[in-house]
N, C-alpha and C. Protein backbone atom coordinates (compact mmCIF):
# COMPACT_ATOMS: atom_id res chain seq x y z
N UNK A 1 -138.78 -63.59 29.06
CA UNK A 1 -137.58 -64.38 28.94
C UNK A 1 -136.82 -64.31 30.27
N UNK A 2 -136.50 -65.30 30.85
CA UNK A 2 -135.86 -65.68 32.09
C UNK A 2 -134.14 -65.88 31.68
N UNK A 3 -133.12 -64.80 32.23
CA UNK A 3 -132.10 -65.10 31.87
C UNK A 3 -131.88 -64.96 33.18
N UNK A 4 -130.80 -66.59 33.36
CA UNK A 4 -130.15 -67.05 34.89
C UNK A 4 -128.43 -66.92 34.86
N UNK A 5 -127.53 -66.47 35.87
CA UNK A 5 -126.69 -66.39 35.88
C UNK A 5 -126.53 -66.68 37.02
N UNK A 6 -125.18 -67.62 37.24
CA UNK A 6 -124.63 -68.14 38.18
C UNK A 6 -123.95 -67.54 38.72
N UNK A 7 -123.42 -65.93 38.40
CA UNK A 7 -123.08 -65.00 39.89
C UNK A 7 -122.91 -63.67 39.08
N UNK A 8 -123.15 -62.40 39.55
CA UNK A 8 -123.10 -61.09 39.18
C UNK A 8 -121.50 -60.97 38.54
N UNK A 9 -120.98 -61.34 39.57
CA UNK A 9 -119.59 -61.03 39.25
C UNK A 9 -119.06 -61.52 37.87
N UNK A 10 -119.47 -62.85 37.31
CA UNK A 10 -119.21 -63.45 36.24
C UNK A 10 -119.70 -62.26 35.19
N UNK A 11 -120.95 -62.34 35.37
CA UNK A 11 -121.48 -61.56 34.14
C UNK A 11 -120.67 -59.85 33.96
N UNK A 12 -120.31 -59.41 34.93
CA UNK A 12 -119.75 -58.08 34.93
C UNK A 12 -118.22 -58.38 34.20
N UNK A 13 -118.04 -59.20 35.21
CA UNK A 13 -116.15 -59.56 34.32
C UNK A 13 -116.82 -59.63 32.63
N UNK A 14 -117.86 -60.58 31.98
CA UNK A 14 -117.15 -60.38 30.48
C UNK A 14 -117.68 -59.31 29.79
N UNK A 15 -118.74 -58.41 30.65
CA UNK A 15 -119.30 -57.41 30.18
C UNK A 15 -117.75 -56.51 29.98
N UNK A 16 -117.11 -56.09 30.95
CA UNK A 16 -116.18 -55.09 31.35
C UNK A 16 -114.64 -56.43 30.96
N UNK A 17 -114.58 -57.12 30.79
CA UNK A 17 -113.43 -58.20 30.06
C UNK A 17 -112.48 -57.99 31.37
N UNK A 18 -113.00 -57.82 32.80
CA UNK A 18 -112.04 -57.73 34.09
C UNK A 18 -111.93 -59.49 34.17
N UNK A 19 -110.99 -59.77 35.19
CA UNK A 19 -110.49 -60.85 35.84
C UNK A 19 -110.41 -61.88 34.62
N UNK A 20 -109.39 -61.16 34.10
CA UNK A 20 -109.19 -63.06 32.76
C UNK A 20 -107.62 -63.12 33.19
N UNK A 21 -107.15 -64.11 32.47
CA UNK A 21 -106.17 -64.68 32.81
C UNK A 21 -105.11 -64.86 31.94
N UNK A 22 -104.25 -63.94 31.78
CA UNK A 22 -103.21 -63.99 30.68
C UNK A 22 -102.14 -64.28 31.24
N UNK A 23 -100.92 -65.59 30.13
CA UNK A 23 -99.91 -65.34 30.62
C UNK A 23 -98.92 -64.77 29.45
N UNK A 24 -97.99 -63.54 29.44
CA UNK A 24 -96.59 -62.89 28.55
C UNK A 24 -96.09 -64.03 28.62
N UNK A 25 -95.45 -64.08 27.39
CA UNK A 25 -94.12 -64.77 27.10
C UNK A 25 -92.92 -64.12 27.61
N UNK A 26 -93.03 -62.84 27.60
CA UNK A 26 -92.12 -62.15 28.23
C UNK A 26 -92.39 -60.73 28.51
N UNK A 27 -91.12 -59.16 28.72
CA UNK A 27 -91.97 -58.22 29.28
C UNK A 27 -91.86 -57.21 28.35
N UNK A 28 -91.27 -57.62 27.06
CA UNK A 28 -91.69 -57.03 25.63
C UNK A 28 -93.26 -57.48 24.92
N UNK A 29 -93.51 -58.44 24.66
CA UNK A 29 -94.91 -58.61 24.93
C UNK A 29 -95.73 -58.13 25.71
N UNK A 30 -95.63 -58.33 27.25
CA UNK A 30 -96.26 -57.42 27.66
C UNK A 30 -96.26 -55.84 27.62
N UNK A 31 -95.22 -55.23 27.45
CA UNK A 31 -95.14 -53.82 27.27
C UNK A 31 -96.27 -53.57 25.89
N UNK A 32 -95.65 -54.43 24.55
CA UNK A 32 -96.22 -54.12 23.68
C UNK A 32 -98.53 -54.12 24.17
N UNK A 33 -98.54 -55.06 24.75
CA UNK A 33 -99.67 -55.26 24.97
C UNK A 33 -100.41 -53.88 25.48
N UNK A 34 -99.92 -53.98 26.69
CA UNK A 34 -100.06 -52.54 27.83
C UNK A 34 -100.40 -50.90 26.81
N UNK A 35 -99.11 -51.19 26.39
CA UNK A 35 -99.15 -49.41 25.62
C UNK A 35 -100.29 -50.08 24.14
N UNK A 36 -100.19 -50.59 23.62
CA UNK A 36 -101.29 -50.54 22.77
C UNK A 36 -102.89 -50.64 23.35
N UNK A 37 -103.31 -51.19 24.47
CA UNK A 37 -104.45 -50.93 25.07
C UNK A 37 -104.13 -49.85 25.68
N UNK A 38 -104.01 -49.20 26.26
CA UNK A 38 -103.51 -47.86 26.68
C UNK A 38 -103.32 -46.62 25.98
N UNK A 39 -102.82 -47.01 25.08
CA UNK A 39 -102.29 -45.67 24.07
C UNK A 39 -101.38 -44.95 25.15
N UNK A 40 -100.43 -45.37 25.35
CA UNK A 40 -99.18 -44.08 26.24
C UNK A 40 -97.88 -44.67 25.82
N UNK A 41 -96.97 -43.58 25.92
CA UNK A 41 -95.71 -43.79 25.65
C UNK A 41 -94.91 -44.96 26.18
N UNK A 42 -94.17 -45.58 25.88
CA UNK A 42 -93.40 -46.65 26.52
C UNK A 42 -92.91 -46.56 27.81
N UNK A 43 -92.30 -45.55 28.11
CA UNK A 43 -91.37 -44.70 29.17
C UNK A 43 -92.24 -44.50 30.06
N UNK A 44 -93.58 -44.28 29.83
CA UNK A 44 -94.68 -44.22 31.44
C UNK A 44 -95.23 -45.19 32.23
N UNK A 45 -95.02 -46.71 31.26
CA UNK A 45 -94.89 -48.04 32.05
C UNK A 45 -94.00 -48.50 32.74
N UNK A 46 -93.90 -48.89 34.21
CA UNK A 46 -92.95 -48.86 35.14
C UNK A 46 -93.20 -50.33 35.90
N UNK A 47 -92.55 -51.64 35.38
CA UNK A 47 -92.62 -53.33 35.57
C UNK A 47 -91.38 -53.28 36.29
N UNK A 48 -91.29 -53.57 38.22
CA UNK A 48 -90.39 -53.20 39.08
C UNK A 48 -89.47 -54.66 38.98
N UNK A 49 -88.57 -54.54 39.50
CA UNK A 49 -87.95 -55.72 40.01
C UNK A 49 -88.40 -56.86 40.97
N UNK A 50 -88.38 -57.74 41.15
CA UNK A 50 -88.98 -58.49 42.36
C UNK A 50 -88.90 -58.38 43.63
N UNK A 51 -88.23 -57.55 44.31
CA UNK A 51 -87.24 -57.07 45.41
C UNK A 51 -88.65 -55.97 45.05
N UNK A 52 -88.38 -54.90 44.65
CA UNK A 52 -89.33 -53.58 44.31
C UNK A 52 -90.76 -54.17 44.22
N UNK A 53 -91.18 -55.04 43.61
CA UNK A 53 -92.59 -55.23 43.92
C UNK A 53 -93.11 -55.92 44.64
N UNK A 54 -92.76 -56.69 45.77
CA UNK A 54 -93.23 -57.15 46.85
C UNK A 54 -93.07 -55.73 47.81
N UNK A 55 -92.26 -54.76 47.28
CA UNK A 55 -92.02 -53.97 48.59
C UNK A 55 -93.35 -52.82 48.40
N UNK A 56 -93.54 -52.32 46.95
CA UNK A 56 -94.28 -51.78 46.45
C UNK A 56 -95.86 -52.75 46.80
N UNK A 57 -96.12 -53.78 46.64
CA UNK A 57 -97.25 -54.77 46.85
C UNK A 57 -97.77 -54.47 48.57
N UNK A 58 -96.42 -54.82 49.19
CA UNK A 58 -97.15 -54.47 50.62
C UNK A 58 -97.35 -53.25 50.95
N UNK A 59 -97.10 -52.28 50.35
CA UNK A 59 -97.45 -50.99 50.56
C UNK A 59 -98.81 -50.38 50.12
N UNK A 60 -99.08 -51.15 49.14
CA UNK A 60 -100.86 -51.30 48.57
C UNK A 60 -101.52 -51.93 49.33
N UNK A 61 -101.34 -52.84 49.43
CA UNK A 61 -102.08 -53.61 50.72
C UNK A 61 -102.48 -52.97 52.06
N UNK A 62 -100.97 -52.26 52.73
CA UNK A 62 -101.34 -51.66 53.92
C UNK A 62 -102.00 -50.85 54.16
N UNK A 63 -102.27 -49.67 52.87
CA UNK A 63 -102.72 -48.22 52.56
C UNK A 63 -104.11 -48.53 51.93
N UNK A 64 -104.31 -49.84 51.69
CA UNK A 64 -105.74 -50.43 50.68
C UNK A 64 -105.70 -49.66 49.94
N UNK A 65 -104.55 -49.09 48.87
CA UNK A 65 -104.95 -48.48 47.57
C UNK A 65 -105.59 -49.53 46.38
N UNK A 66 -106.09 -48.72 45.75
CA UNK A 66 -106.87 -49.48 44.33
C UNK A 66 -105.75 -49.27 43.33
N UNK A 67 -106.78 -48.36 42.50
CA UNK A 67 -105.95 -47.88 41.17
C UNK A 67 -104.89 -46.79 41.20
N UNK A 68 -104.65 -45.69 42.30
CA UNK A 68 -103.80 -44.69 42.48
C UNK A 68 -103.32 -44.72 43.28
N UNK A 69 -101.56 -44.44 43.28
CA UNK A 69 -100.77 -44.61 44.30
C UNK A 69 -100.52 -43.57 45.24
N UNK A 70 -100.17 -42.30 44.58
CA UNK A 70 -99.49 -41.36 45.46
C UNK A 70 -99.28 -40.34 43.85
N UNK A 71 -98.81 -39.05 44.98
CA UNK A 71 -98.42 -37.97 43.82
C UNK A 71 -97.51 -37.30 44.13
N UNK A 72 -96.60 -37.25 43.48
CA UNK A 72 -95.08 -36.85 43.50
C UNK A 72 -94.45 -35.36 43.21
N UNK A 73 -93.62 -34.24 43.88
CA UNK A 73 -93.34 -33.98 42.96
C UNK A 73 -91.56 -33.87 43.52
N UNK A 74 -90.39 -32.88 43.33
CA UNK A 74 -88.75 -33.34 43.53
C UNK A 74 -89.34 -32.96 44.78
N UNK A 75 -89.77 -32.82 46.32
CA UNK A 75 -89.60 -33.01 47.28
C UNK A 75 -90.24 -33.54 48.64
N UNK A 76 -91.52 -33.76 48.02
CA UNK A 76 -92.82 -34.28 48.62
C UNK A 76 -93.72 -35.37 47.96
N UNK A 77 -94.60 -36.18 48.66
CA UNK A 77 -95.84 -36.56 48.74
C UNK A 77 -97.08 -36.58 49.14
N UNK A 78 -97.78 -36.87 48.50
CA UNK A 78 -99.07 -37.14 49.18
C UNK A 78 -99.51 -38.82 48.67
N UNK A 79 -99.99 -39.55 49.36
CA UNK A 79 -100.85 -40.61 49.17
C UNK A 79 -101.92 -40.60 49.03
N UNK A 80 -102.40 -41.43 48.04
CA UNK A 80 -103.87 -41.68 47.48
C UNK A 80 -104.56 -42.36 48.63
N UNK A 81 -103.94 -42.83 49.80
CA UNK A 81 -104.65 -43.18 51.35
C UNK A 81 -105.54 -42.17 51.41
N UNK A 82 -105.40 -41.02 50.80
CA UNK A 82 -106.18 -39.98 51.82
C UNK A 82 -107.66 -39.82 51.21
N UNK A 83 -107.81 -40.22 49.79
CA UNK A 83 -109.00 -40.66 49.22
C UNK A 83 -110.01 -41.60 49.90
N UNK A 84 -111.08 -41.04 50.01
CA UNK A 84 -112.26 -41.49 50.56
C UNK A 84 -112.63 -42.45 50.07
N UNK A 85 -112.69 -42.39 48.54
CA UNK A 85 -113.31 -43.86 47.41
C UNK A 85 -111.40 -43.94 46.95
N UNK A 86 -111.06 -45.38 47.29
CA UNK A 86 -109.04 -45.37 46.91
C UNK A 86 -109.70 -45.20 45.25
N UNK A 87 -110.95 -45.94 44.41
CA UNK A 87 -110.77 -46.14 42.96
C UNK A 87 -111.25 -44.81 42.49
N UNK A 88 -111.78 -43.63 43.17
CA UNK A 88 -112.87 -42.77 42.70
C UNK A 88 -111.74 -41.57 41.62
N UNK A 89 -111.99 -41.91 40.38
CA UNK A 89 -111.36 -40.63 39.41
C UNK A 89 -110.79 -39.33 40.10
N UNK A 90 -112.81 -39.14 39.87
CA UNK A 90 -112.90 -37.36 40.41
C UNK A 90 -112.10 -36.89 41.71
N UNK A 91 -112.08 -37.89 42.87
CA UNK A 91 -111.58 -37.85 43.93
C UNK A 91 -109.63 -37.68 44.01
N UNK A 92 -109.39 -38.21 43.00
CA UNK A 92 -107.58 -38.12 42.65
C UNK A 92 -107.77 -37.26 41.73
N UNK A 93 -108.40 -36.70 40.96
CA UNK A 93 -108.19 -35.37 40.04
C UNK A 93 -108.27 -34.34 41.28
N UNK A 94 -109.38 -34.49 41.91
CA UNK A 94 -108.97 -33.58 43.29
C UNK A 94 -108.03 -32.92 43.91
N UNK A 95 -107.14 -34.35 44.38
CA UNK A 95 -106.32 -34.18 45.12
C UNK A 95 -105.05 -34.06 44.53
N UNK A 96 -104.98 -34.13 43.00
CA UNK A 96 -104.07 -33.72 42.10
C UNK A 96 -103.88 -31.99 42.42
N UNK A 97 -105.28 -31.44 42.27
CA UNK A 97 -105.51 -29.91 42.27
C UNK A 97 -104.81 -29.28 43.77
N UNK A 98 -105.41 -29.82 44.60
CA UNK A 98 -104.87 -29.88 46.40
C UNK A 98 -103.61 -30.12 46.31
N UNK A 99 -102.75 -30.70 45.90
CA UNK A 99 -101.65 -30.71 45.59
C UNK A 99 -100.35 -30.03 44.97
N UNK A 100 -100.99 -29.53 43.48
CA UNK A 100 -100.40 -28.60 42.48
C UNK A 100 -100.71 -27.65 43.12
N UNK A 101 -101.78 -27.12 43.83
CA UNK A 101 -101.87 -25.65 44.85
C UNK A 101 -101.25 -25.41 46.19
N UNK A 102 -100.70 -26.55 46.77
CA UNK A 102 -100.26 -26.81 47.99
C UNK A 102 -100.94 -26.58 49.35
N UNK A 103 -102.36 -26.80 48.98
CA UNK A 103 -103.51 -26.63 49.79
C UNK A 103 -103.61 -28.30 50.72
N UNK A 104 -103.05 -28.95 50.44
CA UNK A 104 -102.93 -30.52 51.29
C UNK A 104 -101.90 -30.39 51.98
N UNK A 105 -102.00 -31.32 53.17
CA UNK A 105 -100.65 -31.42 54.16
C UNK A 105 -100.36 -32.57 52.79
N UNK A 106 -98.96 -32.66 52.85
CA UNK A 106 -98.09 -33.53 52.36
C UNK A 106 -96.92 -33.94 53.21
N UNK A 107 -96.33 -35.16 52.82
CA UNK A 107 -95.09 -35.68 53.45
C UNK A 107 -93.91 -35.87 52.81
N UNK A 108 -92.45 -35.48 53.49
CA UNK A 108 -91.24 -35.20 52.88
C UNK A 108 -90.72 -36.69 52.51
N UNK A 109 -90.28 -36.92 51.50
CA UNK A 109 -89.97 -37.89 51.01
C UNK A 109 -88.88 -38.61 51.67
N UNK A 110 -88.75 -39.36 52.13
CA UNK A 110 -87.60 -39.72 52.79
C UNK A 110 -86.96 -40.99 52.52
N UNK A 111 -85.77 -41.44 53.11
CA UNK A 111 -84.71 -42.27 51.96
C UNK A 111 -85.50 -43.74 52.01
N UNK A 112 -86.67 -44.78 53.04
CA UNK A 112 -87.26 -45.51 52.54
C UNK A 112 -87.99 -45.44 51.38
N UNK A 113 -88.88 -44.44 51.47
CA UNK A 113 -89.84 -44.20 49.88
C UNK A 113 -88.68 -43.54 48.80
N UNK A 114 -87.62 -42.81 49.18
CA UNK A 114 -86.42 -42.45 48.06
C UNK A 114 -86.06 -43.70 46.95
N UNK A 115 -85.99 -45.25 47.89
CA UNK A 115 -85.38 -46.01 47.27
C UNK A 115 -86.45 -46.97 46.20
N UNK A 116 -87.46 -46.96 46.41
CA UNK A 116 -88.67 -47.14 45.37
C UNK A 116 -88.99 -46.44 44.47
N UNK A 117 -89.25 -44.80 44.72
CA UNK A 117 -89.53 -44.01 44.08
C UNK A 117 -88.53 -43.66 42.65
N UNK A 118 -87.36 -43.83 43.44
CA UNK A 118 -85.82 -43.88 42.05
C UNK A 118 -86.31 -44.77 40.86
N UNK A 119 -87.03 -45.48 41.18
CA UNK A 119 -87.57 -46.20 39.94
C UNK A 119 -88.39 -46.47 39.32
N UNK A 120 -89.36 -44.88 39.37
CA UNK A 120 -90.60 -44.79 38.65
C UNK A 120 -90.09 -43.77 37.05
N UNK A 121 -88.31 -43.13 37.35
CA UNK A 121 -88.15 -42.40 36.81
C UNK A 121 -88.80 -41.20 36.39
N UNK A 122 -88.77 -40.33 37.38
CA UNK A 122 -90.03 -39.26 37.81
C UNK A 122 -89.12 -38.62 37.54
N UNK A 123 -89.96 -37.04 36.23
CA UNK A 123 -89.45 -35.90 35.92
C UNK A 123 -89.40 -35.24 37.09
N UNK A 124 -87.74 -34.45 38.02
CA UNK A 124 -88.71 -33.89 38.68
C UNK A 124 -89.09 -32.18 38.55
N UNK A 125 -89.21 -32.03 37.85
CA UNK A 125 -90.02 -30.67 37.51
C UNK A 125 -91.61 -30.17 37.22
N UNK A 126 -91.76 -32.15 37.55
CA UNK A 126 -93.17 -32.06 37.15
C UNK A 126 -94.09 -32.78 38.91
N UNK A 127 -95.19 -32.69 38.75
CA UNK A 127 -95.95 -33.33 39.98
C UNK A 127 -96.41 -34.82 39.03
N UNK A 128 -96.10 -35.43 39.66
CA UNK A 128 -95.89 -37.23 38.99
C UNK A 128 -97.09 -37.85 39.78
N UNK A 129 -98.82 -38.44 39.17
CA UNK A 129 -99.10 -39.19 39.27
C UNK A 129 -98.75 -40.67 39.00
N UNK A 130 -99.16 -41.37 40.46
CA UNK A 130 -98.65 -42.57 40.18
C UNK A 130 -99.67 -43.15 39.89
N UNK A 131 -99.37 -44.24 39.00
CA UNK A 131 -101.26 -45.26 38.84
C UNK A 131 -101.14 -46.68 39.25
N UNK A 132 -101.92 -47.50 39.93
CA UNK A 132 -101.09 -48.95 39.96
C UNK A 132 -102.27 -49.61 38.46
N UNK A 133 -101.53 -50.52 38.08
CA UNK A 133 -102.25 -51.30 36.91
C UNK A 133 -102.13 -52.58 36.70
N UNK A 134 -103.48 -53.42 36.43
CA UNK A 134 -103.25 -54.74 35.73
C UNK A 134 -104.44 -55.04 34.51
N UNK A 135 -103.61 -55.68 33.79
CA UNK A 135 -104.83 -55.91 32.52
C UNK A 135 -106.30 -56.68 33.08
N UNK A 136 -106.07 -57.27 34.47
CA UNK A 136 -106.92 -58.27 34.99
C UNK A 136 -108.23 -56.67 35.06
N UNK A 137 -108.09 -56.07 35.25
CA UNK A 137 -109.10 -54.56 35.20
C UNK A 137 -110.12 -54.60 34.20
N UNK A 138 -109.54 -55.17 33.03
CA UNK A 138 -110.18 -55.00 31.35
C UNK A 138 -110.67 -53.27 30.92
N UNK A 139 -111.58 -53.36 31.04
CA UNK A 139 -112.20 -51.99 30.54
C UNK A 139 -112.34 -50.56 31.75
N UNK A 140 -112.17 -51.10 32.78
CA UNK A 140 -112.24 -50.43 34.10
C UNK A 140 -110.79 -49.27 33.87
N UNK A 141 -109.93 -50.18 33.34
CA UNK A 141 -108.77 -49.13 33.01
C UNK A 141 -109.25 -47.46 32.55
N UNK A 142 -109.96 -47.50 31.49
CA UNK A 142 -110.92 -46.92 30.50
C UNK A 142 -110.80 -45.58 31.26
N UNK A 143 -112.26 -45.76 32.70
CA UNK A 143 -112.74 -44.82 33.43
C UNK A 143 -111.56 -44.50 34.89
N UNK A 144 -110.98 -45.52 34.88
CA UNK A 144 -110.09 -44.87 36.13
C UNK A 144 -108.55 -44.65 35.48
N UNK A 145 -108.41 -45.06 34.78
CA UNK A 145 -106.92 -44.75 34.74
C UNK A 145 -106.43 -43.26 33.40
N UNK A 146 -107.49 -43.92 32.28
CA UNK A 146 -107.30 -43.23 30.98
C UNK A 146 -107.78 -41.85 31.24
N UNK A 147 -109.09 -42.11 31.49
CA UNK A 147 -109.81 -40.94 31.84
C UNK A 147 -109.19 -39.77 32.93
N UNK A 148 -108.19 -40.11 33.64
CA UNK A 148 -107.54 -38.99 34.69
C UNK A 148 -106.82 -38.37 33.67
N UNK A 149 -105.97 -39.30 33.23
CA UNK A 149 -104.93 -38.59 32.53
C UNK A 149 -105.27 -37.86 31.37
N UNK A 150 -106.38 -38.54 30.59
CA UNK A 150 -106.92 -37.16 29.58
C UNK A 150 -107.55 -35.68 30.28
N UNK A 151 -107.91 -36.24 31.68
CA UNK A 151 -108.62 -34.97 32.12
C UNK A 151 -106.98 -33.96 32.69
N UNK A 152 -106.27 -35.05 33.16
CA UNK A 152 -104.81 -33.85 33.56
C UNK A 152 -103.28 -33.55 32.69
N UNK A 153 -103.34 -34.05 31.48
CA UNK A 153 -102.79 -34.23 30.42
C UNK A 153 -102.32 -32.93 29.63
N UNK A 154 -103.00 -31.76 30.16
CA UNK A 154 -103.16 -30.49 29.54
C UNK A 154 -102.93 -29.28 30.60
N UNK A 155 -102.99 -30.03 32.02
CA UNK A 155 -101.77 -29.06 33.17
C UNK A 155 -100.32 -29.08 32.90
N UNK A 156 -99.83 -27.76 32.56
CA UNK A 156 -98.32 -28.02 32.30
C UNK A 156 -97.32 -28.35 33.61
N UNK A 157 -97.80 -28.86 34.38
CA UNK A 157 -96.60 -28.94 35.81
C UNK A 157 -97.54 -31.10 35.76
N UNK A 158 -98.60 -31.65 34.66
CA UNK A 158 -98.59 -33.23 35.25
C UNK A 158 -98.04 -33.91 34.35
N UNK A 159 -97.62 -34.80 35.13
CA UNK A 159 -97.05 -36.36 34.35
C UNK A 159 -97.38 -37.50 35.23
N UNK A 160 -97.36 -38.27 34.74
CA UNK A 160 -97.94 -39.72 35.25
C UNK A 160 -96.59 -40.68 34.94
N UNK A 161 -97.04 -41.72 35.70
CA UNK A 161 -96.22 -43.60 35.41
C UNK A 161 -97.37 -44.48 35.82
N UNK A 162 -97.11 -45.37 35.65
CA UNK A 162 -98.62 -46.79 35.51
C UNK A 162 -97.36 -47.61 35.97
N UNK A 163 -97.89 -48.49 36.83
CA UNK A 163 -96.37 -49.07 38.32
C UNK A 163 -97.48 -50.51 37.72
N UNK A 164 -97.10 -51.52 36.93
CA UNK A 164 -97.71 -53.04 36.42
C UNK A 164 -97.72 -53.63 38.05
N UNK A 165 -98.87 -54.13 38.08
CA UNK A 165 -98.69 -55.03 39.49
C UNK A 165 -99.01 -56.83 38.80
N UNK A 166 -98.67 -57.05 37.45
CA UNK A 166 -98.65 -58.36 36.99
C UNK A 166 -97.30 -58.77 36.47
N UNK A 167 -96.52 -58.86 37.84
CA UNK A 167 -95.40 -59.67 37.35
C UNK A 167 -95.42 -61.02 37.55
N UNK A 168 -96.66 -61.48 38.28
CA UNK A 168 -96.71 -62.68 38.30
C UNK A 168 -97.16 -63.39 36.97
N UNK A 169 -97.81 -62.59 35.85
CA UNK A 169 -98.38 -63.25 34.95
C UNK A 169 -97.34 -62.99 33.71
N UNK A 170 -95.94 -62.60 33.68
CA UNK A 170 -94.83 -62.01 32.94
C UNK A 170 -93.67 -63.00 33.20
N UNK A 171 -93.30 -64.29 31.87
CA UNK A 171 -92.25 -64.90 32.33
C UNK A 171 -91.04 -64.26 31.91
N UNK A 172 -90.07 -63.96 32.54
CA UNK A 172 -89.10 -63.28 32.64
C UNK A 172 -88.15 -63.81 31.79
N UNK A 173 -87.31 -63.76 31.07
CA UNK A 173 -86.69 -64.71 30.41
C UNK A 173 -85.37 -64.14 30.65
């Protein structure tokens, strides 16, 4: 049997349900959407302002992050730049560990990244993974996003936020 497909990529998107095209009615819908594919608390989804996510957008771009942003805790960072694979799990559970041990150079937070960061609402008593997210992912979420946090979910110093990078597909009302 000869099965033909008109490009890899097609067939992977509906295998893995990546790159479809949704639009919210609004960003209660989408929240509701998010945390029910997700399973996480309401309060760890973080949908920025428009001002905040173009500023947050070019900062992904410049750093070519994927799925992980940076890791936080009240006086430092580190960036997920420093990842070899930006999407690789194991590689940010890593540098989670390098981090919580203070075995990584890190950088002092300072009042440009202060004024973004104010609005991930980061415990700070805790070391705060950041995640970036869009439903356009489908099942990919699964292994990179779900899967960290079940694996760091059970360190008492982690917490996470998931930073939506689909405000374009969210009509604001």
């Amino acid at each position: 049997m000869l099965l033909s497909f008109s490009s890899c990529s097609n067939f992977i998107s509906r295998i893995e349900g990546a790159n479809q095209n949704k639009k919210f009615k609004n960003v209660e819908i989408y929240f509701d959407y998010v945390i029910n594919s997700l399973h996480i608390p309401k309060e760890k989804l973080i949908i920025l302002n428009d001002f905040s996510f173009q500023e947050f957008q070019k900062e992904i771009i410049e750093n070519k992050l994927a799925m992980y942003y940076a890791i936080f805790d009240k006086e430092s960072y580190v960036s997920c730049n420093k990842l070899e694979d930006k999407s690789c799990s194991g590689q940010v559970i890593n540098l989670y560990h390098q981090f919580n041990k203070k075995i990584i150079d890190t950088m002092k937070i300072d009042n440009d990244k202060l004024t973004l960061i104010s609005k991930f609402n980061l415990d700070s008593s805790k070391k705060t993974l950041i995640f970036i997210y869009s439903y356009k992912l489908g099942k990919l979420v699964n292994s990179k996003i779900v899967s960290v946090i079940n694996e760091l979910i059970h360190e008492k110093d982690f917490d996470y936020r998931i930073i939506s990078i689909d405000n374009y597909d969210i009509f604001k009302n």
